[in-house]
N, C-alpha and C. Protein backbone atom coordinates (compact mmCIF):
# COMPACT_ATOMS: atom_id res chain seq x y z
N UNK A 1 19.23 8.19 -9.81
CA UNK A 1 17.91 7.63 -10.03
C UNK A 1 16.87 8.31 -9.17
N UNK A 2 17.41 8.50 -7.95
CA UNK A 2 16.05 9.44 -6.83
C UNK A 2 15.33 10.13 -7.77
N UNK A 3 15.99 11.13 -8.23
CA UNK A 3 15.80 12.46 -8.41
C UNK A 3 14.61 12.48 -9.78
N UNK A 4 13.57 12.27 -9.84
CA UNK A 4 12.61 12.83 -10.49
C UNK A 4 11.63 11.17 -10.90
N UNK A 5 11.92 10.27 -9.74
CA UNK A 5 11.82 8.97 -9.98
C UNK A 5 10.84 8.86 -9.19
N UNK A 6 10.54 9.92 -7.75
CA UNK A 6 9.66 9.65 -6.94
C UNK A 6 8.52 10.98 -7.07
N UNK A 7 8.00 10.71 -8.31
CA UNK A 7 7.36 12.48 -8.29
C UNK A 7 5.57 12.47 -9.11
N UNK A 8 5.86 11.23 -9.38
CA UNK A 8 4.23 11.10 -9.35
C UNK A 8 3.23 10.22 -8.22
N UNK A 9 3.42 11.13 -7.15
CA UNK A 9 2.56 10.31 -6.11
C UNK A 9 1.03 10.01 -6.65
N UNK A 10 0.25 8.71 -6.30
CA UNK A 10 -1.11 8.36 -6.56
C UNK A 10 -1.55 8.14 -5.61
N UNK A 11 -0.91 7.99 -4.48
CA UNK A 11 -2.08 7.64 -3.36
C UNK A 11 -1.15 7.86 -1.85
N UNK A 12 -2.21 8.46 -0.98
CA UNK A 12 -1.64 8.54 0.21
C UNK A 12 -2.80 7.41 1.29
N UNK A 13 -1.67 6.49 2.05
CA UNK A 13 -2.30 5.27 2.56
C UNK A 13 -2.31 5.39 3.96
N UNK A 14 -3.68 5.17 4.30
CA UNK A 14 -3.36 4.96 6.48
C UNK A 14 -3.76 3.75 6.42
N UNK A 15 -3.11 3.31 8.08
CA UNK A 15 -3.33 1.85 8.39
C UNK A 15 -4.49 1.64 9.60
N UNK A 16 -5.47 1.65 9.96
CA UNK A 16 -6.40 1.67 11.42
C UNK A 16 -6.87 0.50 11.48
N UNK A 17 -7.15 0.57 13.03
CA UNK A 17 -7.45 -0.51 13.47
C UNK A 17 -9.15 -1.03 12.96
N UNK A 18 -9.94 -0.21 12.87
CA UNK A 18 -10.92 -0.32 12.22
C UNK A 18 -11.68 0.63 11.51
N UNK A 19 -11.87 0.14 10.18
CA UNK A 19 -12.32 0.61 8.87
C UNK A 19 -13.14 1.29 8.97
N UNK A 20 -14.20 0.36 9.48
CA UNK A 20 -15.80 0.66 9.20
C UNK A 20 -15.91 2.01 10.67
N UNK A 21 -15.46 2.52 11.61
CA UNK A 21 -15.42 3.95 12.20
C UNK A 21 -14.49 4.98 11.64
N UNK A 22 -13.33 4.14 11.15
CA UNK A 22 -12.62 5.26 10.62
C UNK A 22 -13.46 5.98 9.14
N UNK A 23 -13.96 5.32 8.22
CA UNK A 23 -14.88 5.93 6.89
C UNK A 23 -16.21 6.33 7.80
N UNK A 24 -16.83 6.12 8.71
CA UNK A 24 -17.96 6.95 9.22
C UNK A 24 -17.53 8.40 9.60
N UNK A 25 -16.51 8.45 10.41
CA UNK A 25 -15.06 9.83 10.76
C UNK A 25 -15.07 10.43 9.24
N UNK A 26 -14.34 10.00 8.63
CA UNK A 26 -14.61 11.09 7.49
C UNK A 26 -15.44 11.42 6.60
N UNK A 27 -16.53 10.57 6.48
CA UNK A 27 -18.26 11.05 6.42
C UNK A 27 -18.51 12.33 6.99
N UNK A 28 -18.80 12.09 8.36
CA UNK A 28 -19.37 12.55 9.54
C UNK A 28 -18.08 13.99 9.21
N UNK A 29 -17.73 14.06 9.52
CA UNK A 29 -16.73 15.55 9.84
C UNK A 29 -15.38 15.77 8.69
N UNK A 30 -15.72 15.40 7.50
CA UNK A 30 -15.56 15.83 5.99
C UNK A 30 -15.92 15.94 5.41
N UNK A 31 -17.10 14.99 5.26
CA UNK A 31 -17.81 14.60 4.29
C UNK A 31 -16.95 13.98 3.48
N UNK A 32 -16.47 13.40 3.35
CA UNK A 32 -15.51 12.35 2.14
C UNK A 32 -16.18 11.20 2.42
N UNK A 33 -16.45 10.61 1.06
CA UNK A 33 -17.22 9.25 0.54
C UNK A 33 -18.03 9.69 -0.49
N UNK A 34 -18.40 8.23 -0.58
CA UNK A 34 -18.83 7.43 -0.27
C UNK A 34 -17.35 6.77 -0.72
N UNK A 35 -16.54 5.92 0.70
CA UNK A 35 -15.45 4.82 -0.41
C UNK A 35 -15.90 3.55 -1.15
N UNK A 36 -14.63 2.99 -1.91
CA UNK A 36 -15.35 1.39 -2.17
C UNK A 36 -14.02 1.16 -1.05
N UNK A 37 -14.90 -0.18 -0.88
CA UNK A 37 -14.37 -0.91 0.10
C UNK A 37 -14.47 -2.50 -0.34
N UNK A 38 -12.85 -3.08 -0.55
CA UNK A 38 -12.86 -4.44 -1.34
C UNK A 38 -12.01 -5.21 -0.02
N UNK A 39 -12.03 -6.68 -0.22
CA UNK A 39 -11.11 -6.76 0.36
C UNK A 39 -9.77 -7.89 -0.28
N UNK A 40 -8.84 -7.88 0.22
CA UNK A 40 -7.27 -8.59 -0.02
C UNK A 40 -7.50 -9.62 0.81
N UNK A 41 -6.28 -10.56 -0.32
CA UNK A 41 -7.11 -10.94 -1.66
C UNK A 41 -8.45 -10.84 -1.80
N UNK A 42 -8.86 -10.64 -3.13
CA UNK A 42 -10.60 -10.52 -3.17
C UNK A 42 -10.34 -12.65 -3.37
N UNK A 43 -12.52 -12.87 -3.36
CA UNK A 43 -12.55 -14.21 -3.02
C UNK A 43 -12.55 -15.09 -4.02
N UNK A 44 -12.29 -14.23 -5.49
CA UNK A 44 -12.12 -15.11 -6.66
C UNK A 44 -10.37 -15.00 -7.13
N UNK A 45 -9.55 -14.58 -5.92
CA UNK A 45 -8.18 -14.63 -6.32
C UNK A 45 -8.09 -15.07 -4.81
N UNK A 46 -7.85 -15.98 -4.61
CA UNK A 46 -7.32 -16.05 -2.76
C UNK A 46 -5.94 -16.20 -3.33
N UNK A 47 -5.06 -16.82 -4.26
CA UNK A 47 -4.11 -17.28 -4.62
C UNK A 47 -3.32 -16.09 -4.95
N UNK A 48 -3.59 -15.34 -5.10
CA UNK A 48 -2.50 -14.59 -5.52
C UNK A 48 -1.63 -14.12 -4.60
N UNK A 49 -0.66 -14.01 -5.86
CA UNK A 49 1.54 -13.92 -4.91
C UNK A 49 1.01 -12.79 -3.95
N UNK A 50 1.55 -12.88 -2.63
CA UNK A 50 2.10 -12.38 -1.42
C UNK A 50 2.80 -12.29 -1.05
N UNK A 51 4.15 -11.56 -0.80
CA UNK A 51 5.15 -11.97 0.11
C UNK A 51 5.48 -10.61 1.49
N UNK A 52 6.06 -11.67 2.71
CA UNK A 52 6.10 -10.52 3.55
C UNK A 52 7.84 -10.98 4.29
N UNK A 53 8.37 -10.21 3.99
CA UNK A 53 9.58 -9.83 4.45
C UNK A 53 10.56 -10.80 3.40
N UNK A 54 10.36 -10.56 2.31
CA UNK A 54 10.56 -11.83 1.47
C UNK A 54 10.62 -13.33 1.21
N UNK A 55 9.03 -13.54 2.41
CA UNK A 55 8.58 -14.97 2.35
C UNK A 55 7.52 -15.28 1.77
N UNK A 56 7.03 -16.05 1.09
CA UNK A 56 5.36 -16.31 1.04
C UNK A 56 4.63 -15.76 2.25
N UNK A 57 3.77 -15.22 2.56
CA UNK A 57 2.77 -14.36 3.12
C UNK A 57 1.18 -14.84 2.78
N UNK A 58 0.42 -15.02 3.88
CA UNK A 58 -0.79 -15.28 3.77
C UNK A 58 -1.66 -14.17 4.50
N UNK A 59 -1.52 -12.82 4.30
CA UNK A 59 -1.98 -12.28 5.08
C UNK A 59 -3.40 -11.79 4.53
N UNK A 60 -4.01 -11.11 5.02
CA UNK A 60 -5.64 -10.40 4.42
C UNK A 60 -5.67 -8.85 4.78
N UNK A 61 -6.93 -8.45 4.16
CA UNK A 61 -7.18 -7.20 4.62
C UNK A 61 -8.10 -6.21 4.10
N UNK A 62 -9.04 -5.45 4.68
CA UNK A 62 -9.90 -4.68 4.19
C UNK A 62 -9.23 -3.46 3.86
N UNK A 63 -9.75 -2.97 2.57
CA UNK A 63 -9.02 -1.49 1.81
C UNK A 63 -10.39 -1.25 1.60
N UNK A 64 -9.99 0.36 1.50
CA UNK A 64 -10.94 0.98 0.93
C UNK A 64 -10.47 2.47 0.13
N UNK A 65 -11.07 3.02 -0.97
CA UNK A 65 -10.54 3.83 -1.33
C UNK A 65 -11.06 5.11 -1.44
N UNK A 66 -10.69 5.71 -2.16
CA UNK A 66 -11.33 7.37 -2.39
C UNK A 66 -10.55 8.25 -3.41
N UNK A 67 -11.09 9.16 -3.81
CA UNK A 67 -10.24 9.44 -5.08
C UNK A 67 -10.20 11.19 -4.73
N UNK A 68 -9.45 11.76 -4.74
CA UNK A 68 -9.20 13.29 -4.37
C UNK A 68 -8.79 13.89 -6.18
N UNK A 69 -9.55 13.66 -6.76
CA UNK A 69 -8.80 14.01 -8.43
C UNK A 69 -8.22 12.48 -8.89
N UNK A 70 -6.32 13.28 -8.88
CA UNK A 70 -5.59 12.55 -8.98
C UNK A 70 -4.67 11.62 -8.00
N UNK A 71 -5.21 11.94 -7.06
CA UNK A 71 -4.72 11.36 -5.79
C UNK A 71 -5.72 10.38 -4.79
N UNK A 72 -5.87 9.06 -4.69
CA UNK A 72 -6.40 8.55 -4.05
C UNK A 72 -6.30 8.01 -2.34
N UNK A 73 -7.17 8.70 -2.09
CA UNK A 73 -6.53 7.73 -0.37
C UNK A 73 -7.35 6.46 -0.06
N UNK A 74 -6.11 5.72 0.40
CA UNK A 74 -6.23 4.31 0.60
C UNK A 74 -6.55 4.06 2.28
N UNK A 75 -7.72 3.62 2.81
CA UNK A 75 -7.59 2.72 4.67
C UNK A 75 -7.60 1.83 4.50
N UNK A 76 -6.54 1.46 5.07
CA UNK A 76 -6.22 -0.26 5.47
C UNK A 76 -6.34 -0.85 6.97
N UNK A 77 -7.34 -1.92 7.17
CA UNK A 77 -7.32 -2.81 8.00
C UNK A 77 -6.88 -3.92 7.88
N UNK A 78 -5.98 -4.41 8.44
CA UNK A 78 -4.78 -5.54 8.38
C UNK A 78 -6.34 -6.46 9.24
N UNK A 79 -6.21 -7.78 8.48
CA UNK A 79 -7.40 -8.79 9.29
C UNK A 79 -6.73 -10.25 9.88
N UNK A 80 -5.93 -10.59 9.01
CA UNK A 80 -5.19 -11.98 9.36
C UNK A 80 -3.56 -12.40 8.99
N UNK A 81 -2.98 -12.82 9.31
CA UNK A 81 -1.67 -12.92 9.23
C UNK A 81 -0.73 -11.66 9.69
N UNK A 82 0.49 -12.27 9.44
CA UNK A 82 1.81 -10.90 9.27
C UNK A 82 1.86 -10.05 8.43
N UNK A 83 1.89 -8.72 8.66
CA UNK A 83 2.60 -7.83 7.71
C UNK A 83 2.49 -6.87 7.93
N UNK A 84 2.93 -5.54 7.38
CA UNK A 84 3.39 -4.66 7.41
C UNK A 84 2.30 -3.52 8.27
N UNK A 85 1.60 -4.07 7.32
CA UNK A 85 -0.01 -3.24 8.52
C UNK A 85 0.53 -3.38 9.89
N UNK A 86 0.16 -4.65 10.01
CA UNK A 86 0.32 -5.27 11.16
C UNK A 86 1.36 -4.38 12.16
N UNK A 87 2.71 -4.46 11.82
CA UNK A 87 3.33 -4.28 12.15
C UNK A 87 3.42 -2.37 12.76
N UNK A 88 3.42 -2.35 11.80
CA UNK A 88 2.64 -0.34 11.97
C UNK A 88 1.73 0.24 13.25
N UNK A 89 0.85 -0.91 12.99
CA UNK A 89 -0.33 -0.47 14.31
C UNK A 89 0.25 -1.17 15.37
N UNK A 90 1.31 -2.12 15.81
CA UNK A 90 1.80 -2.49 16.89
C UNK A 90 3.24 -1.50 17.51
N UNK A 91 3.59 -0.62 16.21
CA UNK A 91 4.59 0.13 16.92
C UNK A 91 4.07 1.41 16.94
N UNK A 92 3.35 1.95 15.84
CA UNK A 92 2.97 3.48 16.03
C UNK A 92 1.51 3.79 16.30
N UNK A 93 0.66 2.54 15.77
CA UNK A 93 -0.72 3.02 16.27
C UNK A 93 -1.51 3.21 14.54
N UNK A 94 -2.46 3.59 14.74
CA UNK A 94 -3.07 3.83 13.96
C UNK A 94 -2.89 5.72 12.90
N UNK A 95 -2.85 5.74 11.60
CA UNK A 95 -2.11 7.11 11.18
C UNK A 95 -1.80 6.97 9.88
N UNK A 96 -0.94 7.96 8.93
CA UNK A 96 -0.48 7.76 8.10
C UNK A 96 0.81 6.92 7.80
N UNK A 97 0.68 6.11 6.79
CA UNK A 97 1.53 4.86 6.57
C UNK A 97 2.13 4.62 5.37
N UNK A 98 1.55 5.32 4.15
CA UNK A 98 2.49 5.63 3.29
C UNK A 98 2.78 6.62 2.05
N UNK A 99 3.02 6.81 1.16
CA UNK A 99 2.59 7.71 -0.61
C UNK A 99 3.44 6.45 -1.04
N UNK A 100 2.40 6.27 -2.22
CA UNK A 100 2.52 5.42 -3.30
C UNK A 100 2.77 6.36 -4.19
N UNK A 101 3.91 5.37 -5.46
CA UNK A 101 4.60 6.28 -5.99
C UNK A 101 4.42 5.08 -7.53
N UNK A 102 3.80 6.30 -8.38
CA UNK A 102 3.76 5.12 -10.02
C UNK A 102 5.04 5.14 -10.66
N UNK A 103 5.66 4.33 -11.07
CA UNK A 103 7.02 3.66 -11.46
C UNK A 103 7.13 3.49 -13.05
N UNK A 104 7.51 3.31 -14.00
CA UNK A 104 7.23 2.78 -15.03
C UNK A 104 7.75 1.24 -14.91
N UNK A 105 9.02 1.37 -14.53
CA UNK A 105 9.17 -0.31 -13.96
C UNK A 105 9.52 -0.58 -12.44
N UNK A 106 9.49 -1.51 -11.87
CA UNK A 106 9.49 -1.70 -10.31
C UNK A 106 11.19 -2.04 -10.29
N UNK A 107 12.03 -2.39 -11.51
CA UNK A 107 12.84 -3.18 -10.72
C UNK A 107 13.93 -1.51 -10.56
N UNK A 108 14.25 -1.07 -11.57
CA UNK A 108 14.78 0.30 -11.11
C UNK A 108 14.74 0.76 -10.10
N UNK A 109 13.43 1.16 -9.34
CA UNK A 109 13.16 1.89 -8.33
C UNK A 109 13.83 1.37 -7.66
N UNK A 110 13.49 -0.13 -7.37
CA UNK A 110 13.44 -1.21 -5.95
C UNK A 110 15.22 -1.55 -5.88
N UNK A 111 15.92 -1.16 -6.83
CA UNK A 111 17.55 -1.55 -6.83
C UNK A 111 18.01 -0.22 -6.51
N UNK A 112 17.30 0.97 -6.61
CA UNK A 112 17.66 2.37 -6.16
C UNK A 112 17.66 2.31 -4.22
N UNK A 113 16.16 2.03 -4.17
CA UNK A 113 16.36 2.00 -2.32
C UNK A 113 16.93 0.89 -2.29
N UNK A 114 17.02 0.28 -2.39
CA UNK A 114 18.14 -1.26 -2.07
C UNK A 114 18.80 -0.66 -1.72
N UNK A 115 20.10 0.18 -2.72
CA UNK A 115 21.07 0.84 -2.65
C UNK A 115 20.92 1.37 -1.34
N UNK A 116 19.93 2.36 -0.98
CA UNK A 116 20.34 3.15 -0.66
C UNK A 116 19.98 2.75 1.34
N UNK A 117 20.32 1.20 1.42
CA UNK A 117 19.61 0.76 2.76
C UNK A 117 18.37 0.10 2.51
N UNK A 118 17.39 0.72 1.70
CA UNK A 118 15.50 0.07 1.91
C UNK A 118 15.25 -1.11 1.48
N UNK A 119 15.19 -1.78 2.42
CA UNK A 119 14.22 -3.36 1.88
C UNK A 119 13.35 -3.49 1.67
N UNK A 120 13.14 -4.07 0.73
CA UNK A 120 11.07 -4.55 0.60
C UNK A 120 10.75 -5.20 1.55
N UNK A 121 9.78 -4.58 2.34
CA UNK A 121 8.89 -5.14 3.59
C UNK A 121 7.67 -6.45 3.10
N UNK A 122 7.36 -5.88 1.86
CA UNK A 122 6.07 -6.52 1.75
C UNK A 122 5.60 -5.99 0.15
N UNK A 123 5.21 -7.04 -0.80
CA UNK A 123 4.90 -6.96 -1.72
C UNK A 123 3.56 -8.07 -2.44
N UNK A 124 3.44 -7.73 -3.84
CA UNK A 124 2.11 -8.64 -4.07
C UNK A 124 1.58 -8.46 -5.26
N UNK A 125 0.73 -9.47 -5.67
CA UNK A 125 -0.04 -9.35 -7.30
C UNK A 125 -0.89 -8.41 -6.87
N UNK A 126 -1.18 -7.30 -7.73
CA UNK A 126 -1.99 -6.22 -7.89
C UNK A 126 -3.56 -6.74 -8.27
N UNK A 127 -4.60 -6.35 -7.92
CA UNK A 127 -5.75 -7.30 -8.80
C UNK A 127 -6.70 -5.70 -8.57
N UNK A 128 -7.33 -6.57 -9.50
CA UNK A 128 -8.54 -4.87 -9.69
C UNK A 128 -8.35 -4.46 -11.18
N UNK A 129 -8.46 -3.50 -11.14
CA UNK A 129 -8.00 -2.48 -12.18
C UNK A 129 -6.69 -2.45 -12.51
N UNK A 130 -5.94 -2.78 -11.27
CA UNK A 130 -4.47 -2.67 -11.63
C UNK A 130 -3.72 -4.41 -11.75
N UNK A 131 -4.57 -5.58 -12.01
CA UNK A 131 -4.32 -6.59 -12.53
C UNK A 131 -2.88 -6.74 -13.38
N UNK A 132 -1.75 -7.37 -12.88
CA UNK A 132 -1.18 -7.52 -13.96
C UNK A 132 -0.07 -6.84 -13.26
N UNK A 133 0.15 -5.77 -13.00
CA UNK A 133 1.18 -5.04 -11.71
C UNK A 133 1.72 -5.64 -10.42
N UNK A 134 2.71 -4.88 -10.01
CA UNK A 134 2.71 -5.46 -8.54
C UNK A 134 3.33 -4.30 -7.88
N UNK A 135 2.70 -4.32 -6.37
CA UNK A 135 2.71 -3.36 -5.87
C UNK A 135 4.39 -4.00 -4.67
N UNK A 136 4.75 -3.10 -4.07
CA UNK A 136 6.15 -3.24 -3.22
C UNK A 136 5.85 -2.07 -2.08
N UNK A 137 6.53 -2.10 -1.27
CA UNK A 137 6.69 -1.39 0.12
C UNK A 137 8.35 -1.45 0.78
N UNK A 138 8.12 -0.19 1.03
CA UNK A 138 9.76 -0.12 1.23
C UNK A 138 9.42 0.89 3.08
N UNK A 139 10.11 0.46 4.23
CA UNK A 139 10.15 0.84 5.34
C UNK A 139 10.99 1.59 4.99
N UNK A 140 11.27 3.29 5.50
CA UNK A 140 12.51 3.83 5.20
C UNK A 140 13.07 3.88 6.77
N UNK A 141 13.01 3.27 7.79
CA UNK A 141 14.13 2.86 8.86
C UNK A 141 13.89 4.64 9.50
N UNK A 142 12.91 5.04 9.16
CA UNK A 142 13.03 6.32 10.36
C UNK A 142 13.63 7.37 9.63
N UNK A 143 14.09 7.14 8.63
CA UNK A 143 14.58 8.65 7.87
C UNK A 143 13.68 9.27 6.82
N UNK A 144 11.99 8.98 7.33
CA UNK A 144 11.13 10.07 6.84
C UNK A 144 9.91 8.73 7.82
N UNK A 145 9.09 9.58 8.45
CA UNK A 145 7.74 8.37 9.24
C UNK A 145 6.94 7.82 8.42
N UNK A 146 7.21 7.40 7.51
CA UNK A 146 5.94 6.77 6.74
C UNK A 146 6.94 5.44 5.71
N UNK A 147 6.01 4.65 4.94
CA UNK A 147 6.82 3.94 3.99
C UNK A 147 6.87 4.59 2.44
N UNK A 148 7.37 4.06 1.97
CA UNK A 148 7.38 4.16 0.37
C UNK A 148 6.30 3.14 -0.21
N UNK A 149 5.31 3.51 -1.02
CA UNK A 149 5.17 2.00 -1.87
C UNK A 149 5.41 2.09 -3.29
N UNK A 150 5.45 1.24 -4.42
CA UNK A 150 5.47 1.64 -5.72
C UNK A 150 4.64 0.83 -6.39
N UNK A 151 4.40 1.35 -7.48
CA UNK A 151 3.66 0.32 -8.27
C UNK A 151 4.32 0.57 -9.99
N UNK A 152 4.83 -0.28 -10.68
CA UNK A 152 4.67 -0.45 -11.98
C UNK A 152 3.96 -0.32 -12.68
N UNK A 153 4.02 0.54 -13.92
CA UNK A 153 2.89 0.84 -14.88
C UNK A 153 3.06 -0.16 -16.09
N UNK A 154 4.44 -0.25 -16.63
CA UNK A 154 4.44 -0.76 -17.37
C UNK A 154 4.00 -2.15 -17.17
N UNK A 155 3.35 -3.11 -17.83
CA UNK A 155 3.03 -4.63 -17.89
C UNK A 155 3.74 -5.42 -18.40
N UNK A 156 4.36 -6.19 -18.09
CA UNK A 156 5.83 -7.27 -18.75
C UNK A 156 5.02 -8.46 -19.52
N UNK A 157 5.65 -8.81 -20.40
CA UNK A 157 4.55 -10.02 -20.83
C UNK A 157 5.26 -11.23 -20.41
């Protein structure tokens, strides 16, 4: 299953401690922007599924994005609760944190790293544009520095 399963990356994700200097930084000495900047959950979905370490999860957080073509980069500021953010900037700091990887279905992938050791850290209802999806995170335990995430294309009814 690896083997040609992880090959359409869409987005490469960092985690910092704060947003609003880190997008002035790549303004200022890239010029990259203007991002959008939403935040998790947005305030007409507070409800939507969360889970973090396979519990219900109430956590928050400012994203913001950017689009390189076909490749988008994602900053994340972790704001309230547990999770994975969280957890990132308390062991490594602020940096790169993951490549998101489009799936056609999530459960394939997610029974592949199972297999192979990876737990889902942290998962969730997709909202936006990608409504209807759900996104997953997989820690790979140190045998590459960053996480996995995936997202499902296909929509289940």
């Amino acid at each position: 299953m690896g083997e040609g399963t992880f090959r359409k990356v869409i987005q490469i994700g960092m985690v910092v401690e704060d947003l609003d200097k880190t997008l002035q930084a790549f303004e200022q000495l890239l010029g990259i922007g203007p991002f959008r900047v939403v935040e998790y959950p947005p305030a007409d979905e507070p409800w939507c599924r969360r889970e973090y370490k396979g519990q219900p999860a109430d956590f928050t957080a400012r994203f913001s994005f950017f689009h390189f073509g076909n490749i988008e980069l994602e900053v994340i500021q972790p704001l309230e609760g547990e999770s994975i953010w969280r957890d990132f900037l308390r062991t490594h700091g602020p940096g790169l944190h993951h490549l998101k990887f489009s799936v056609d279905r999530l459960e394939p992938a997610d029974r592949f790293l199972r297999q192979q050791g990876f737990a889902c850290g942290q998962q969730g209802a997709a909202v936006g544009p990608n409504k209807g999806k759900t996104w997953a995170y997989y820690d790979l335990d140190g045998a590459l520095p960053l996480c996995i995430e995936l997202m499902n294309e296909v929509i289940e009814p």
